[in-house]
Protein backbone atom coordinates (compact mmCIF):
# COMPACT_ATOMS: atom_id res chain seq x y z
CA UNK A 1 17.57 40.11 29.65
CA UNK A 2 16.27 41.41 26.35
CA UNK A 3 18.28 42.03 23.65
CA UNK A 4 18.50 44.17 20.84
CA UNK A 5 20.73 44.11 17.29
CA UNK A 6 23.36 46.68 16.89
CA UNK A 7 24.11 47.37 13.42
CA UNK A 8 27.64 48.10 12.65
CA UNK A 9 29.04 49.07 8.36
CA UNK A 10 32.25 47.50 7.54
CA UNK A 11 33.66 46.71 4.23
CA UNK A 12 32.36 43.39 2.65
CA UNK A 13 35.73 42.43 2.02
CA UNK A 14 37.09 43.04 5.58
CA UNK A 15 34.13 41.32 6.72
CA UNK A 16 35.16 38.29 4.78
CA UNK A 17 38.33 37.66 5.53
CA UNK A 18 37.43 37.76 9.23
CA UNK A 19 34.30 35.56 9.03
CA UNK A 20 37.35 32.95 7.17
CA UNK A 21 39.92 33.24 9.45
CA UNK A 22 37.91 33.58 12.45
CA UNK A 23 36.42 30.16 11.47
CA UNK A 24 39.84 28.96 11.14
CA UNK A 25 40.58 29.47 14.99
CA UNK A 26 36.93 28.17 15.93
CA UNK A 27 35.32 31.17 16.19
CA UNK A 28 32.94 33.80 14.75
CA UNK A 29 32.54 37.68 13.95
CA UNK A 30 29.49 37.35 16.07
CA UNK A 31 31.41 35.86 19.31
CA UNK A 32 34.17 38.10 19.10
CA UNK A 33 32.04 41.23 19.16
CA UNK A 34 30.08 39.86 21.65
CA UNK A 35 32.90 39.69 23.67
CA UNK A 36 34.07 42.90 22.31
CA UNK A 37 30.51 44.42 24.01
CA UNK A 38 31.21 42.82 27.15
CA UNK A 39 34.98 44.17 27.69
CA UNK A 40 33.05 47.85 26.61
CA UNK A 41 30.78 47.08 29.23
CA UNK A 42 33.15 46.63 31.74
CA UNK A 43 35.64 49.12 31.28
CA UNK A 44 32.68 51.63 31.43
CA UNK A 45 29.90 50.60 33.01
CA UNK A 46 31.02 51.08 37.01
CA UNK A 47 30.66 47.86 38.94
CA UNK A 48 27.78 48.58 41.02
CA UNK A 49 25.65 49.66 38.13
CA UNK A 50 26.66 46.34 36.69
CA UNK A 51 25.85 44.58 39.59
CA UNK A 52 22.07 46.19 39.60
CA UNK A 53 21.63 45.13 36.25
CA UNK A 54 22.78 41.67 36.70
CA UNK A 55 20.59 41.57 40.00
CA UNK A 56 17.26 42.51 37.85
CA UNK A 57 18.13 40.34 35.14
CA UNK A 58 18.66 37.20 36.99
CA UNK A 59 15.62 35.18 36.92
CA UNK A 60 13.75 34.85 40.16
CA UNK A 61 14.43 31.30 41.64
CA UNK A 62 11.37 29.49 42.56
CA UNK A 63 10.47 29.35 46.14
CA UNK A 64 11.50 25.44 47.84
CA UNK A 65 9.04 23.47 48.69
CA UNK A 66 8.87 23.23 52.31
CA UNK A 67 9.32 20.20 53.95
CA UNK A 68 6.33 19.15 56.35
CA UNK A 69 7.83 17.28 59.23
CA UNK A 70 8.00 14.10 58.86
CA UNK A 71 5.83 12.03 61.05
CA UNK A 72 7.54 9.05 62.73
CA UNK A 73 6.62 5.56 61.16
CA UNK A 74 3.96 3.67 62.96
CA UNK A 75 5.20 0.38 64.28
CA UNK A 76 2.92 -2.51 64.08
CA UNK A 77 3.01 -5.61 67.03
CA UNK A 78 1.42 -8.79 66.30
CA UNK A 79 -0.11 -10.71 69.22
């Protein structure tokens, strides 16, 4: 899926204490808003619409190679 920035003003000071204590618990102001997004994106987004998007954005799987059928060994006598 493509995806697009979403710009967002907070104060620079706000913004650095989270970036710093964020990073203290392993994360980032990036991941939690991403999963900020996604809990938006459920609680309004209804679940079928979801689950059209999700069906057009999953790649397309590549068709399996079909198997010929196998032919059965050839069994060679000696005389």
């Amino acid at each position: 899926m493509r995806k697009v920035t979403v710009s967002v003003q907070v104060d620079a000071e706000k913004l650095r204490a989270i970036q710093f204590y964020a990073a203290r618990k392993q994360s980032s102001m990036e991941a939690e808003l991403e999963d900020c997004v996604n809990k938006i994106y459920e609680k309004y987004v209804p679940a079928q619409t979801r689950e059209y998007i999700e069906s057009i954005a999953a790649p397309a799987r590549p068709p399996r190679p079909s198997r010929s059928p196998s032919r059965p060994e050839e069994v060679h006598h000696e005389q």
